[in-house]
C-alpha atoms as a PDB file:
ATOM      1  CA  UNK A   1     131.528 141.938  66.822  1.00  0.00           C
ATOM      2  CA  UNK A   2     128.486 139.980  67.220  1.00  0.00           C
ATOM      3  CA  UNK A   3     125.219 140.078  64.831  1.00  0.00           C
ATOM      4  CA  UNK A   4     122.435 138.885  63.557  1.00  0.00           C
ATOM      5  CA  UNK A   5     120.218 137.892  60.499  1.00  0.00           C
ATOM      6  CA  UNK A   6     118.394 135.549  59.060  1.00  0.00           C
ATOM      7  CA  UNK A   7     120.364 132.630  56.651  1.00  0.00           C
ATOM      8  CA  UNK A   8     116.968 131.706  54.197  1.00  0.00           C
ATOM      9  CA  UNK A   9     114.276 130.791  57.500  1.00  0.00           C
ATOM     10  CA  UNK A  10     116.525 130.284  60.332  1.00  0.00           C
ATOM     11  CA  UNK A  11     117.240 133.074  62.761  1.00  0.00           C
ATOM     12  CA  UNK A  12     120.920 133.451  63.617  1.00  0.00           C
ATOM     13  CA  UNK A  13     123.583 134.995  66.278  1.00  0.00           C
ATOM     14  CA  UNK A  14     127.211 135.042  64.523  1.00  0.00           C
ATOM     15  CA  UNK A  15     130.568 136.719  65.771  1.00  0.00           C
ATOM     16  CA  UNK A  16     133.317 138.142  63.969  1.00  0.00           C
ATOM     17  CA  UNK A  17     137.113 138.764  65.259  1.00  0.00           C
ATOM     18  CA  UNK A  18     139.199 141.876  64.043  1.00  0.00           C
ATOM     19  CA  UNK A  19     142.681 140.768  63.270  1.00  0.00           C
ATOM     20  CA  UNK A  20     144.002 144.032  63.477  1.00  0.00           C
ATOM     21  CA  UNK A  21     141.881 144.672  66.800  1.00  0.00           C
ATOM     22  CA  UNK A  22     140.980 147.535  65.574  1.00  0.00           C
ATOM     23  CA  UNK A  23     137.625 148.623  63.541  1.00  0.00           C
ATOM     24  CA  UNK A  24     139.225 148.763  60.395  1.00  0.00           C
ATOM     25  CA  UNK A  25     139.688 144.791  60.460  1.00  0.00           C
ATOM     26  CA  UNK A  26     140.296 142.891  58.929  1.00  0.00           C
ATOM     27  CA  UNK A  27     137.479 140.891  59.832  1.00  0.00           C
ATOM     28  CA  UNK A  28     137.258 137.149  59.919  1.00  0.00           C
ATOM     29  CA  UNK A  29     133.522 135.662  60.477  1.00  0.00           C
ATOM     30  CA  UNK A  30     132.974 132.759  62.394  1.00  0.00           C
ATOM     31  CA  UNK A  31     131.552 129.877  59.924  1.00  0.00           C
ATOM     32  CA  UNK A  32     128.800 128.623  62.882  1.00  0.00           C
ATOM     33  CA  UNK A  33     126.385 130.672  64.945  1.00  0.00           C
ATOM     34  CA  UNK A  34     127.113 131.212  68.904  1.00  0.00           C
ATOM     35  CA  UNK A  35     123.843 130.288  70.006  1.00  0.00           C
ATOM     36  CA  UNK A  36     120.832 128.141  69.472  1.00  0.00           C
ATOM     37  CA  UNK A  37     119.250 128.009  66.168  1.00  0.00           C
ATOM     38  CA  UNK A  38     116.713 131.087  66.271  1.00  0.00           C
ATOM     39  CA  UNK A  39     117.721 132.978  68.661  1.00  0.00           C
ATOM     40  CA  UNK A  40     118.908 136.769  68.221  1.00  0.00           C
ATOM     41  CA  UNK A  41     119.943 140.196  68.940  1.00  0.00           C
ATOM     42  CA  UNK A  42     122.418 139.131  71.437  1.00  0.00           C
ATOM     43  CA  UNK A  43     124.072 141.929  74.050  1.00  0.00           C
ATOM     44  CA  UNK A  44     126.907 141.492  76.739  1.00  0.00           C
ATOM     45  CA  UNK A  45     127.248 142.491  80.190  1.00  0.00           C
ATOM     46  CA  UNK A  46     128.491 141.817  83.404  1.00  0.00           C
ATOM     47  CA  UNK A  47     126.374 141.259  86.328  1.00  0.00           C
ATOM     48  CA  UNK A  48     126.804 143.378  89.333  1.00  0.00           C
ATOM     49  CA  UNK A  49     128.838 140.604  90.517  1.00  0.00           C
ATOM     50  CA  UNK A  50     131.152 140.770  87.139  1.00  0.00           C
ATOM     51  CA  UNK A  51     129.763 137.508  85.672  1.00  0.00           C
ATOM     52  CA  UNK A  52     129.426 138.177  81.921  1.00  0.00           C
ATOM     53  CA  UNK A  53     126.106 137.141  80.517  1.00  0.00           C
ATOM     54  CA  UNK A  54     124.570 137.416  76.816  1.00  0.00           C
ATOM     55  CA  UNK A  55     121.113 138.456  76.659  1.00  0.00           C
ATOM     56  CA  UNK A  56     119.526 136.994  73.671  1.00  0.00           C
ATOM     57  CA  UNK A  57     115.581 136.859  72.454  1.00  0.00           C
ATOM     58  CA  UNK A  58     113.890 133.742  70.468  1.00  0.00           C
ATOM     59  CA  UNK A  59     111.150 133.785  68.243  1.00  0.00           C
ATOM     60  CA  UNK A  60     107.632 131.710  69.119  1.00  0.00           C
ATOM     61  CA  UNK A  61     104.813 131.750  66.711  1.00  0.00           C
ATOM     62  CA  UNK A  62     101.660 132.253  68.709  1.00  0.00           C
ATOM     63  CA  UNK A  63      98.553 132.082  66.285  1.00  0.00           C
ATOM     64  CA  UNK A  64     100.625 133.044  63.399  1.00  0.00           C
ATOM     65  CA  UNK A  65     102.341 135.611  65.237  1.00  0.00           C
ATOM     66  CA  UNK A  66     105.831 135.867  66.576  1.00  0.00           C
ATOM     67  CA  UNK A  67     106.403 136.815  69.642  1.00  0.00           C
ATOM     68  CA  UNK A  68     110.320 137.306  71.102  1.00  0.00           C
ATOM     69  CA  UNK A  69     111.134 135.553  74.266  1.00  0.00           C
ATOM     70  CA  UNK A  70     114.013 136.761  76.252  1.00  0.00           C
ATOM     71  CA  UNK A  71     116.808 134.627  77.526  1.00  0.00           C
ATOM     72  CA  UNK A  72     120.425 134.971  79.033  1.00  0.00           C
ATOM     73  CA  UNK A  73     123.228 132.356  78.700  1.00  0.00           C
ATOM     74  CA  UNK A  74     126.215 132.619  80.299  1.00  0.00           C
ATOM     75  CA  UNK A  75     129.380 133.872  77.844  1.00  0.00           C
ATOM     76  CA  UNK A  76     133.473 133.253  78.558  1.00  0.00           C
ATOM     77  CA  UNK A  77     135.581 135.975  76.964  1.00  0.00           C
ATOM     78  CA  UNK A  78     138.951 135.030  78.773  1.00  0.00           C
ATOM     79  CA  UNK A  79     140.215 133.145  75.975  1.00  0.00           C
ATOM     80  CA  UNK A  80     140.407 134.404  72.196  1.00  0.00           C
ATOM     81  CA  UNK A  81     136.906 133.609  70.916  1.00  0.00           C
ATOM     82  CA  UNK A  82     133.872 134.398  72.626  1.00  0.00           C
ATOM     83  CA  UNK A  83     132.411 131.008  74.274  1.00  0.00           C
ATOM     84  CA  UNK A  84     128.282 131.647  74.794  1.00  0.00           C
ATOM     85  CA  UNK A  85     127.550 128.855  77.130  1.00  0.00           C
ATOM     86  CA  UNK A  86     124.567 127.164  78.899  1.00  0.00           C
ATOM     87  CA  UNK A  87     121.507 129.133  79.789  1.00  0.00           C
ATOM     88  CA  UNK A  88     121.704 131.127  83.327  1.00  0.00           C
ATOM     89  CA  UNK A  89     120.157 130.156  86.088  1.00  0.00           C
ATOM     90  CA  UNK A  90     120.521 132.825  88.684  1.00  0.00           C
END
């Protein structure tokens, strides 16, 4: 399951496994984020060619006001732990 929230003024994107696999858990939370500091609200897909990308938004303060700034990284599930990697280029 991947989330996000803020930890005090930093903006974060964490994961957590299910050891059961299943909803009911139990769950075990990754101690460090999976992206950049500040970046957030993180979704998965696959391209139409089946490369798996997150899609992920930063924060910019523009004369005091944040604007969000989408990005997409690319992200390995193949192994046990999801892997979000460097930023996509297409």
């Amino acid at each position: 399951m991947i989330w996000t929230s803020w930890i005090y003024d930093v903006y974060v994107q964490g994961v957590a496994y299910s050891e059961s696999g299943t909803l009911d858990g139990p769950w075990i939370q990754e101690k460090d984020p999976i992206t950049p500091l500040n970046f957030g609200h993180g979704m998965l897909f696959r391209t139409l060619e089946g490369k798996l990308l997150m899609s992920i938004h930063s924060h910019k303060s523009i004369n005091g006001r944040y604007r969000r700034i989408p990005h997409l990284f690319e992200a390995d599930l193949s192994g046990d732990k999801l892997v979000v990697g460097k930023p996509y280029v297409p």
